[in-house]
N, C-alpha and C. Protein backbone atom coordinates (compact mmCIF):
# COMPACT_ATOMS: atom_id res chain seq x y z
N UNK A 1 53.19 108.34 211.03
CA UNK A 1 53.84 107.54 210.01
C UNK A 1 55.14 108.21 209.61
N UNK A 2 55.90 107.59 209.08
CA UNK A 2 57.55 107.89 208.98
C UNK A 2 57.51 108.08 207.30
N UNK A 3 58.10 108.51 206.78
CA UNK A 3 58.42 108.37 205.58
C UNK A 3 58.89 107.30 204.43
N UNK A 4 58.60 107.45 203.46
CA UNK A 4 59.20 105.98 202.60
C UNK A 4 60.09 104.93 203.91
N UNK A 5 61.41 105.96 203.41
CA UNK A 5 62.73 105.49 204.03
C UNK A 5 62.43 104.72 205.26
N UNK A 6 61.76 105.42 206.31
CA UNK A 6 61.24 105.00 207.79
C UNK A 6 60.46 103.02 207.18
N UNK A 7 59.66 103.59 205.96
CA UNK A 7 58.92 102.33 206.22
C UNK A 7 59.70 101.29 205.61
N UNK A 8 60.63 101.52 205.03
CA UNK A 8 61.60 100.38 204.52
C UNK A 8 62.67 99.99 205.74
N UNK A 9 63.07 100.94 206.36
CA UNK A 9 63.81 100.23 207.66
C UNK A 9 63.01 99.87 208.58
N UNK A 10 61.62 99.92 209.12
CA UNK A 10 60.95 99.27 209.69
C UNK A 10 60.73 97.99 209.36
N UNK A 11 60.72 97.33 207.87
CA UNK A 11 60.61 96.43 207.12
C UNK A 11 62.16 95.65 207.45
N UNK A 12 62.78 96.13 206.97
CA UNK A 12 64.31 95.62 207.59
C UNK A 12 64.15 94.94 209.01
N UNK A 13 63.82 95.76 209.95
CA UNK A 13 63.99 95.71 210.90
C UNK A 13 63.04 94.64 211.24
N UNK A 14 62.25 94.14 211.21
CA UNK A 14 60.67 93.32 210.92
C UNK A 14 61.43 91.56 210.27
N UNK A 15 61.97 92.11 209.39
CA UNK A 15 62.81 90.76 208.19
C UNK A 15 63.70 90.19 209.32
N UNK A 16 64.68 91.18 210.54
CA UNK A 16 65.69 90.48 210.30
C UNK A 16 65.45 89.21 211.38
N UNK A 17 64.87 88.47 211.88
CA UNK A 17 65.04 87.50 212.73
C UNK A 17 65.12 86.07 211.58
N UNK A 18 64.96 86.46 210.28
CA UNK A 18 65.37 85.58 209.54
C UNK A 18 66.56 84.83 209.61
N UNK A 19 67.21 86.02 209.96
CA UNK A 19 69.16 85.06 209.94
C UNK A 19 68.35 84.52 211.08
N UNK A 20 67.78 84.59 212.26
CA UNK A 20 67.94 83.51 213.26
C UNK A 20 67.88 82.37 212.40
N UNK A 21 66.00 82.20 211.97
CA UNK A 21 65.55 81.20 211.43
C UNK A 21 66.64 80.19 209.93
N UNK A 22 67.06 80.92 209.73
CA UNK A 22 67.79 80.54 208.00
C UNK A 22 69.21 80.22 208.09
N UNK A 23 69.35 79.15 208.24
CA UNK A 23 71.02 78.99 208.49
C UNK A 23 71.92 79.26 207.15
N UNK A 24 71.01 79.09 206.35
CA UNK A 24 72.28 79.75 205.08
C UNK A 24 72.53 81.58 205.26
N UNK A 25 73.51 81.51 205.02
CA UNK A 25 73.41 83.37 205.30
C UNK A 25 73.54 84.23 204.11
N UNK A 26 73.69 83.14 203.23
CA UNK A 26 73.34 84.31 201.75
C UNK A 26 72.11 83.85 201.32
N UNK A 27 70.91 82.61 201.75
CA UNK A 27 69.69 82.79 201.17
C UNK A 27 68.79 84.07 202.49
N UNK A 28 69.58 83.81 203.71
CA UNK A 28 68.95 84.66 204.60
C UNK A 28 68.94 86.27 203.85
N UNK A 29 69.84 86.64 203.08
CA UNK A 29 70.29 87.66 202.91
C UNK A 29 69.42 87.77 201.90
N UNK A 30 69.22 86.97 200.65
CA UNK A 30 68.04 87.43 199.55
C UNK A 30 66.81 87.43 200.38
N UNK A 31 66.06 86.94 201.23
CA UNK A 31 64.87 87.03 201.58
C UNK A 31 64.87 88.18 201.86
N UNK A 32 65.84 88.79 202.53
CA UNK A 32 65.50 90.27 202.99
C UNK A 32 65.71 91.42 201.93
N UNK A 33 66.24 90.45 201.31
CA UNK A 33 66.11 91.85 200.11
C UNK A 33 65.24 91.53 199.11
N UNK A 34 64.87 90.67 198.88
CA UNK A 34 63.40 90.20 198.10
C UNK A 34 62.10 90.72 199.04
N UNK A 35 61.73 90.48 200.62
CA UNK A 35 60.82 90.99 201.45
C UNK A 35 60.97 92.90 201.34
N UNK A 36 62.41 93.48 201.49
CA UNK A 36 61.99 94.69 202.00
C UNK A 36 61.25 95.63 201.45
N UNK A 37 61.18 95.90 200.23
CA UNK A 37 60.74 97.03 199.35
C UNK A 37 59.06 97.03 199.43
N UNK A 38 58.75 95.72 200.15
CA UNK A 38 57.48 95.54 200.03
C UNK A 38 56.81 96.16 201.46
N UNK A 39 57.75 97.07 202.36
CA UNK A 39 57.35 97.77 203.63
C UNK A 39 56.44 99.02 202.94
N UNK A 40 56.74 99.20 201.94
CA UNK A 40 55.68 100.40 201.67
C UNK A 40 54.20 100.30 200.84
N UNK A 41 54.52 98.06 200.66
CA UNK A 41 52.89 97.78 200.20
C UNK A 41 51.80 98.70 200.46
N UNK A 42 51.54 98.87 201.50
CA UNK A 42 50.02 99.75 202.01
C UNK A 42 50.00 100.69 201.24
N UNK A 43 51.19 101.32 201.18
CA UNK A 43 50.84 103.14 200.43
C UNK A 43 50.44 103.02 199.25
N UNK A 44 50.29 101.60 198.56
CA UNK A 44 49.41 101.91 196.90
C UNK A 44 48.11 101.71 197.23
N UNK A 45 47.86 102.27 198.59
CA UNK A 45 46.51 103.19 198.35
C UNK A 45 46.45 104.65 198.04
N UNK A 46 47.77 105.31 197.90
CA UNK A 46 47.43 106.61 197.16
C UNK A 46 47.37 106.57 195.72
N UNK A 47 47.97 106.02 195.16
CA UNK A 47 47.96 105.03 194.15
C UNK A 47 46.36 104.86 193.39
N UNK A 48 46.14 103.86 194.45
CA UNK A 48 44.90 103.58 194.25
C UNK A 48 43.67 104.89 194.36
N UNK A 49 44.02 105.86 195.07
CA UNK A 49 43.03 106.23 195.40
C UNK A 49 42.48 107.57 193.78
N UNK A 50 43.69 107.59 193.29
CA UNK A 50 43.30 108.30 192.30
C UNK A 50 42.40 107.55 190.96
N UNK A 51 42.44 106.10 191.05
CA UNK A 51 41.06 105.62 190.24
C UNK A 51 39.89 104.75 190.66
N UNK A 52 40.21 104.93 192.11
CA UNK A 52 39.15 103.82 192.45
C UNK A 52 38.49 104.92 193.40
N UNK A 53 37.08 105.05 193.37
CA UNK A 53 36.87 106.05 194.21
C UNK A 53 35.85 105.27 195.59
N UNK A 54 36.04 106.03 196.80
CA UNK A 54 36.42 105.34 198.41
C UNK A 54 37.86 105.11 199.04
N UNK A 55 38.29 104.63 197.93
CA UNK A 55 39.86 104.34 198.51
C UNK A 55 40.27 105.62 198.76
N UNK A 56 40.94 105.94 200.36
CA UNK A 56 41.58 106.96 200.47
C UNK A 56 42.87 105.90 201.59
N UNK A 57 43.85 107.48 201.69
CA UNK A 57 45.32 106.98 202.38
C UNK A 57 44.99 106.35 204.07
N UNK A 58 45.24 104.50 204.33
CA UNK A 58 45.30 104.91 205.59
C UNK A 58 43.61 103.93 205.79
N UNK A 59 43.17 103.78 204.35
CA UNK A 59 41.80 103.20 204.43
C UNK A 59 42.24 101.50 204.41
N UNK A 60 41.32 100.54 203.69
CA UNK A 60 41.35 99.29 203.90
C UNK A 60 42.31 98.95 203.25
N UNK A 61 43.72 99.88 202.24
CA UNK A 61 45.04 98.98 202.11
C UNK A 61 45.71 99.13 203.57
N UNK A 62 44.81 99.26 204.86
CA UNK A 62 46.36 99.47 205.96
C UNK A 62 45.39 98.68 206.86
N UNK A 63 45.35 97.48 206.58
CA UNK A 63 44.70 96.89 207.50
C UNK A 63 45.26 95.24 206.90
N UNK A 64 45.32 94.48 208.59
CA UNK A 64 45.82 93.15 208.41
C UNK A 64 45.47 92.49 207.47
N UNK A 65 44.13 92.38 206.91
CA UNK A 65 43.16 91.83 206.18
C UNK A 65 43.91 92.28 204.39
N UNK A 66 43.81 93.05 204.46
CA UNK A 66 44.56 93.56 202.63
C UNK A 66 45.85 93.45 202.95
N UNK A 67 46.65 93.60 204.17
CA UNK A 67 47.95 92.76 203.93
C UNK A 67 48.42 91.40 203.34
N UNK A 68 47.55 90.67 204.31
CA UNK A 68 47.41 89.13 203.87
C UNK A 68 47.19 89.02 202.50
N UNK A 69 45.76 89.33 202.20
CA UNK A 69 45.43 89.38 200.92
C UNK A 69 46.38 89.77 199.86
N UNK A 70 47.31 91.10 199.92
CA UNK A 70 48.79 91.21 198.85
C UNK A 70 49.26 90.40 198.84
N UNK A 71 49.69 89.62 200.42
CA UNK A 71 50.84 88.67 200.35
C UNK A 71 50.64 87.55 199.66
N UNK A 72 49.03 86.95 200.07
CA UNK A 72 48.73 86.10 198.96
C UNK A 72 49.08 85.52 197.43
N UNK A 73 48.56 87.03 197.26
CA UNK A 73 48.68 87.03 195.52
C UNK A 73 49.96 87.50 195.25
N UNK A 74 50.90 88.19 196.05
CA UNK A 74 51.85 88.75 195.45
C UNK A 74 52.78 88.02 195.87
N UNK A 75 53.09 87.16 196.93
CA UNK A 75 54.38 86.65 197.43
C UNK A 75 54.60 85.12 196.66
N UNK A 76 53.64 84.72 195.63
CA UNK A 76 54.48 83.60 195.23
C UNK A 76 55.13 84.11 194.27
N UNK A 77 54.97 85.54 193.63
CA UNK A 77 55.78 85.83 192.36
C UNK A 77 56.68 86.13 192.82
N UNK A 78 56.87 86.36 194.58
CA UNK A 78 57.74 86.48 194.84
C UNK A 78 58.81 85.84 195.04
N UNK A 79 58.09 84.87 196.13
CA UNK A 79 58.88 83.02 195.79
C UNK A 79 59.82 82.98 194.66
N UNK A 80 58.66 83.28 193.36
CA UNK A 80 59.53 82.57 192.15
C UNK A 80 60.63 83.13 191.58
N UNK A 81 60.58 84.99 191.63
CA UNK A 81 61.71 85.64 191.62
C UNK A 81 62.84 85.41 192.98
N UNK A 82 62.46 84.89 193.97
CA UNK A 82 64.07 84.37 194.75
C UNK A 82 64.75 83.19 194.45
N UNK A 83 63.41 82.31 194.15
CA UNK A 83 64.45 80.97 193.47
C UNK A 83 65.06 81.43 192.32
N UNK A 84 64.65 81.82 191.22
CA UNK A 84 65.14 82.46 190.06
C UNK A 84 66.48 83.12 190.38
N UNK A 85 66.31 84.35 191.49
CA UNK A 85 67.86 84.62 191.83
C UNK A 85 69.11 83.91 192.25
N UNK A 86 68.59 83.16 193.44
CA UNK A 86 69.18 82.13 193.94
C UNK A 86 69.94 81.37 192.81
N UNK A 87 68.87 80.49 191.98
CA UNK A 87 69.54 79.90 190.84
C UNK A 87 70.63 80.59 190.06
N UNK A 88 70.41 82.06 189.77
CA UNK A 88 71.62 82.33 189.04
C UNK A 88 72.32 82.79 189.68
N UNK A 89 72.50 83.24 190.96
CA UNK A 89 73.81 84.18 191.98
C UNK A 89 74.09 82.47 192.95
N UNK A 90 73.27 81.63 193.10
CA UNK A 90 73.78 80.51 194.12
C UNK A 90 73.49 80.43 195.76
N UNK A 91 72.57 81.74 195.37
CA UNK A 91 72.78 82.21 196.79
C UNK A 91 71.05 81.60 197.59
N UNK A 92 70.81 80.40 197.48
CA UNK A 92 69.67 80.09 197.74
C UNK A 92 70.06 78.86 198.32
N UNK A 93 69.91 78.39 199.56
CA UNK A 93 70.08 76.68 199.82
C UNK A 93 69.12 75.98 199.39
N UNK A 94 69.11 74.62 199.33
CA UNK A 94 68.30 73.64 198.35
C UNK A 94 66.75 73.76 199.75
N UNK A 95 67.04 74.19 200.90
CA UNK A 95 65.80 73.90 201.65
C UNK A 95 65.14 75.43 201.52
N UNK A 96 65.96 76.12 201.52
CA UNK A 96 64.74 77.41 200.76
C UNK A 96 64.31 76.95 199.34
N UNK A 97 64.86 76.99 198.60
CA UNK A 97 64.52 76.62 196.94
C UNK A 97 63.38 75.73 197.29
N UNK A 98 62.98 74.97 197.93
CA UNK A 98 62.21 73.91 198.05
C UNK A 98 61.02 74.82 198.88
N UNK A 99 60.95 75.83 199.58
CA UNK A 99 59.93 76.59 200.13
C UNK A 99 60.03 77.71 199.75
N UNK A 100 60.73 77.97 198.78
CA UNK A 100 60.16 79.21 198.18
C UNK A 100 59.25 79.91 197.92
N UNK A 101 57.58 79.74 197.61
CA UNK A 101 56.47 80.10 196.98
C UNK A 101 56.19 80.51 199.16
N UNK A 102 56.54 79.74 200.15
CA UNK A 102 55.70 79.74 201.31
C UNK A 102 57.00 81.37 201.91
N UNK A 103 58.25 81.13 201.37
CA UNK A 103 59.29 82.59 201.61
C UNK A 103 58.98 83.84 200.92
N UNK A 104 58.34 83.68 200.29
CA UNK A 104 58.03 84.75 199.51
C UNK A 104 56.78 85.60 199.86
N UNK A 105 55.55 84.05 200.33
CA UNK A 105 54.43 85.71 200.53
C UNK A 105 54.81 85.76 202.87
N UNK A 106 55.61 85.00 202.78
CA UNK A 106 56.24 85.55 204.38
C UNK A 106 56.76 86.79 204.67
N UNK A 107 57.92 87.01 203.54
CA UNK A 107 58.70 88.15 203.00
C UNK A 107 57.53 89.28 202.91
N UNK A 108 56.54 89.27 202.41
CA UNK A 108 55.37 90.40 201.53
C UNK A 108 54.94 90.48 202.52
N UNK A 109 54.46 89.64 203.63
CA UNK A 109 53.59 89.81 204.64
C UNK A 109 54.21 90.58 206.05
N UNK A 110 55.07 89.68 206.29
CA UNK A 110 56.19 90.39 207.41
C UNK A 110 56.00 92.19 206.98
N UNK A 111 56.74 92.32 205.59
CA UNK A 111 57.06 93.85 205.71
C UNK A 111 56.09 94.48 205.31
N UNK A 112 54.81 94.07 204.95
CA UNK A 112 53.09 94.66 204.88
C UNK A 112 53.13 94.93 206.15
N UNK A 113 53.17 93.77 207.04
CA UNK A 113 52.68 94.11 208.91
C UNK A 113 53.86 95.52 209.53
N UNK A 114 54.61 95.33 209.25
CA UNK A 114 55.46 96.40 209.47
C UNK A 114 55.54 97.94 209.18
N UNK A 115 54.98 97.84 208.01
CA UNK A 115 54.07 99.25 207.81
C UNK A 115 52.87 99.66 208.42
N UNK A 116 52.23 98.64 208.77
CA UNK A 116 50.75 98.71 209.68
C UNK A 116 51.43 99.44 211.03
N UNK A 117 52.50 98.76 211.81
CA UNK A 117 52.84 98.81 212.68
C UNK A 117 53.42 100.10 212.93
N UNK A 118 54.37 100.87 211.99
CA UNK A 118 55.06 101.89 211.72
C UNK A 118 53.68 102.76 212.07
N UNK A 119 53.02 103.10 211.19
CA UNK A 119 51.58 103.82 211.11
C UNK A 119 50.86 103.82 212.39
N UNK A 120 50.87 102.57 213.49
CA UNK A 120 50.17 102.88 214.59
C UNK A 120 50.73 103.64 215.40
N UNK A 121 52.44 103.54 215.06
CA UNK A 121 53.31 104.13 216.15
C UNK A 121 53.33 105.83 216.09
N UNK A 122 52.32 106.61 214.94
CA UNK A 122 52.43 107.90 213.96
C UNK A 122 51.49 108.87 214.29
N UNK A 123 51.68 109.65 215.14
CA UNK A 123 50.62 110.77 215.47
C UNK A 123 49.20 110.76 213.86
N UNK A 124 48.98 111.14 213.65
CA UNK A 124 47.75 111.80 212.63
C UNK A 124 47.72 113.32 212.29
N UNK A 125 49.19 113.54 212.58
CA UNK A 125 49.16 115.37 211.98
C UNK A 125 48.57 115.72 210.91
N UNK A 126 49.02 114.55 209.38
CA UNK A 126 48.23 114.87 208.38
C UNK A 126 47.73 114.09 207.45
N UNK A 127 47.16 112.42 208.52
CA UNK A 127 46.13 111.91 207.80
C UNK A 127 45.56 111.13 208.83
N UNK A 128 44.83 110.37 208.46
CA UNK A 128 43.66 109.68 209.44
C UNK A 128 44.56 109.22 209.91
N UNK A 129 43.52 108.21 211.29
CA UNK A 129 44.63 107.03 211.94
C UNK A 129 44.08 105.62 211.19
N UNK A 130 44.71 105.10 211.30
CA UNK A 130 44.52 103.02 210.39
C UNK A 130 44.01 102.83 211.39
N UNK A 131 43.06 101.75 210.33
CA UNK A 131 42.18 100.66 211.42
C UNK A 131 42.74 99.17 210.98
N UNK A 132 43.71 98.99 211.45
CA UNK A 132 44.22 97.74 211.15
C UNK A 132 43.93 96.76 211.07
N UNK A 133 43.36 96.51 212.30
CA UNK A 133 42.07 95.25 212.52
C UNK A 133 40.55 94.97 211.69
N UNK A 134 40.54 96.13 211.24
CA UNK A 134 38.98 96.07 210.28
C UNK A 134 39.08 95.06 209.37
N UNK A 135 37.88 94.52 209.11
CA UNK A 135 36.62 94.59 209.62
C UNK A 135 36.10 93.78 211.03
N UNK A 136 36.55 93.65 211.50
CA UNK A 136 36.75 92.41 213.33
C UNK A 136 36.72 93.80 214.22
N UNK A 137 37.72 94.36 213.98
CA UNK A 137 37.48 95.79 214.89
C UNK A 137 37.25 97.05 214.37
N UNK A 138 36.48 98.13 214.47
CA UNK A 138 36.50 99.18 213.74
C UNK A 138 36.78 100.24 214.55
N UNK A 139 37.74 101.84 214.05
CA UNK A 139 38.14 102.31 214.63
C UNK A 139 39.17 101.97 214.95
N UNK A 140 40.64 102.78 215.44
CA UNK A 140 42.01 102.53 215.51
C UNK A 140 42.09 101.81 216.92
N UNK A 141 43.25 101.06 216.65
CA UNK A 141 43.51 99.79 217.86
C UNK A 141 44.19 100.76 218.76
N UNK A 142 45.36 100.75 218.82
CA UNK A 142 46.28 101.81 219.57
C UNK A 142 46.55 103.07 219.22
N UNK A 143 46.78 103.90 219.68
CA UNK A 143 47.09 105.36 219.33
C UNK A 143 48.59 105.61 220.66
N UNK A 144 49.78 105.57 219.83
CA UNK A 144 51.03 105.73 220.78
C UNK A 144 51.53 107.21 220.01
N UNK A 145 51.20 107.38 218.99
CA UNK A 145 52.49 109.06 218.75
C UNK A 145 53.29 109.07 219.06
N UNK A 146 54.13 107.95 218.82
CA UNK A 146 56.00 108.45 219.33
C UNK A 146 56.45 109.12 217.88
N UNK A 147 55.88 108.69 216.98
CA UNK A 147 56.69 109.30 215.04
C UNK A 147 55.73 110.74 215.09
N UNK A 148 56.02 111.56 214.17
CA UNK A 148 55.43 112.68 213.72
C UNK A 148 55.78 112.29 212.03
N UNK A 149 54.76 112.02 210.97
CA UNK A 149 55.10 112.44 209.74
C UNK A 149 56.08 112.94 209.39
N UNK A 150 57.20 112.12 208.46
CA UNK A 150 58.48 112.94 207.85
C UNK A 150 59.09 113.13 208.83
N UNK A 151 59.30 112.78 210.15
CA UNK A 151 60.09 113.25 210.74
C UNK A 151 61.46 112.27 210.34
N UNK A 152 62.24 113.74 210.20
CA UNK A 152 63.44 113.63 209.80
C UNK A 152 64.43 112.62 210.51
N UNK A 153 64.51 112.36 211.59
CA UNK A 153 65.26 111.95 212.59
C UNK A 153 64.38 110.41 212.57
N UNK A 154 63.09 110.42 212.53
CA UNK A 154 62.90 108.60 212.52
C UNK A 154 62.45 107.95 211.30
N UNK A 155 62.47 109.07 210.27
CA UNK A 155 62.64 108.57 208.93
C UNK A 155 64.01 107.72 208.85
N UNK A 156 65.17 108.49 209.43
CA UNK A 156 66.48 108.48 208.47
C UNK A 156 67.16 106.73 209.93
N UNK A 157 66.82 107.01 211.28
CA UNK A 157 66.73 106.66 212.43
C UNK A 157 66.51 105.24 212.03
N UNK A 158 65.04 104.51 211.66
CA UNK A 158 64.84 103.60 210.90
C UNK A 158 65.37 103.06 210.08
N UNK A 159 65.60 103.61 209.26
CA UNK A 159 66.53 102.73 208.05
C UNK A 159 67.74 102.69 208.78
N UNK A 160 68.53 103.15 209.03
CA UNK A 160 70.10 103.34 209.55
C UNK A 160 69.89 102.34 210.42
N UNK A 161 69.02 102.11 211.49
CA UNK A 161 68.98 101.02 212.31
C UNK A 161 69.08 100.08 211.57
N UNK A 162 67.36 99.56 210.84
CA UNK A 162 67.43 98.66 210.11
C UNK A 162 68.37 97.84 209.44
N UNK A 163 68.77 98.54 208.70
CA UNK A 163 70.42 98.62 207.50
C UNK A 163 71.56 98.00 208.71
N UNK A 164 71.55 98.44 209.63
CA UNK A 164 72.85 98.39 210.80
C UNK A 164 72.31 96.94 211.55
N UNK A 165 71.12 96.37 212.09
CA UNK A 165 70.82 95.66 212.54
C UNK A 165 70.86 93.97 211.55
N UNK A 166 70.67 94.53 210.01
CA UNK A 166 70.99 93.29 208.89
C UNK A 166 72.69 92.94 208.75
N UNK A 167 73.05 93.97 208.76
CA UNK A 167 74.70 93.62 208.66
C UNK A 167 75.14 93.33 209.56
N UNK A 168 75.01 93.66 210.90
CA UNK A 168 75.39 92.91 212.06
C UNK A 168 75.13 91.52 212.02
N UNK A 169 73.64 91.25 211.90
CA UNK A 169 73.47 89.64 211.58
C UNK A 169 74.05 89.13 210.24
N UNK A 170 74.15 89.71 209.38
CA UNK A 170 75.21 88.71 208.45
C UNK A 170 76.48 88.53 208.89
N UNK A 171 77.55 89.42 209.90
CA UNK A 171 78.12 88.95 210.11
C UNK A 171 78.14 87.95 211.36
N UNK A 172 77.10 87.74 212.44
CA UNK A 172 76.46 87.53 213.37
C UNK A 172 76.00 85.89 212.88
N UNK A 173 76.03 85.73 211.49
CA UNK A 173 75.19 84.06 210.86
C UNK A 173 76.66 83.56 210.63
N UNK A 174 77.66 84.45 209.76
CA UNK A 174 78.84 84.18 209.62
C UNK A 174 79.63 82.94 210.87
N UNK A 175 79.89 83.70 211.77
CA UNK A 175 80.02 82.92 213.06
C UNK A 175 79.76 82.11 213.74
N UNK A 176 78.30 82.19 213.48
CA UNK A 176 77.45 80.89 214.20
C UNK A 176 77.49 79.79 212.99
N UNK A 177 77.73 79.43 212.30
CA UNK A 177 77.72 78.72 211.03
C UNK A 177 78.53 77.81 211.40
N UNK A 178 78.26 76.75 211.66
CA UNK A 178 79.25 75.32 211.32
C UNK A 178 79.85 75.24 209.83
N UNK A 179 80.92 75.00 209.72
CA UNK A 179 81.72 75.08 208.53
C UNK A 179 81.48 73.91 208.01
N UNK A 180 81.02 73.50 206.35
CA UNK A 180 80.87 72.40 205.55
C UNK A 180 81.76 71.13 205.96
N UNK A 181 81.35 70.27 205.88
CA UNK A 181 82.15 69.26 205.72
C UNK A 181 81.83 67.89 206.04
């Protein structure tokens, strides 16, 4: 597993096929910044683990199943905080505004799965491996170790991509955009 940073540009990186999908390029642009912060959903199982006891790091918040389940409950508040933005910055087209509550737990979910994903890609130097698939599968799906914990280089690697791969496509939607009229 990569660090914060790592799991927020993995999340980035996860968001951006939105500009494909989203022809406005400033509501494309709030989804991803309404979705990203939510790449490090899973980790409020350390969080958790200090009052709920079983819960440990890596346990059933890092699995598809409690992803969904956040996105559920958490992505229509999310929804409602992008229309809310949208409405006051403008930056929302009337066909997102109108699917907002279904953009929002997409946003939560996308960058939930993206932390799952980050984590499979993560040796186990110094915590378990995720069972992502539980309860359908038990025991870890893949084991690849290309990340080492904290590593410096795909902590920082990640985001910089990420970050570099969103601005390219905003200017990348820019272009492809038929002009009003």
């Amino acid at each position: 597993m990569v660090d914060t940073l790592g799991h927020l540009g993995m999340a980035l990186l996860w968001l951006a096929p939105v500009w494909y999908f989203v022809e406005h390029r400033r509501s494309a642009a709030l989804i991803v910044a309404c979705g990203f912060p939510f790449g490090v959903l899973p980790d409020v199982d350390v969080l958790l683990s200090r009052w709920v006891e079983g819960i440990h790091h890596h346990g059933v918040v890092h699995t598809v199943l409690a992803v969904t389940v956040l996105a559920a409950v958490i992505g229509p508040a999310v929804g409602v905080a992008f229309e809310r933005l949208g409405e006051r910055t403008g930056w929302v087209s009337e066909r997102a505004s109108e699917q907002a509550t279904a953009i929002g737990v997409l946003a939560v979910w996308i960058a939930g799965l993206s932390h799952l994903f980050a984590d499979v890609l993560s040796a186990p130097d110094v915590s378990t491996r995720i069972e992502p698939l539980w309860p359908v599968v038990t025991g870890p799906l893949v084991t690849v170790d290309v990340l080492w914990y904290q590593s410096w280089l795909a902590t920082w690697g990640l985001f910089v991509l990420g970050v570099t791969v969103n601005i390219l496509a905003w200017y990348w939607r820019r272009r492809n955009t038929a002009p009003a009229g």
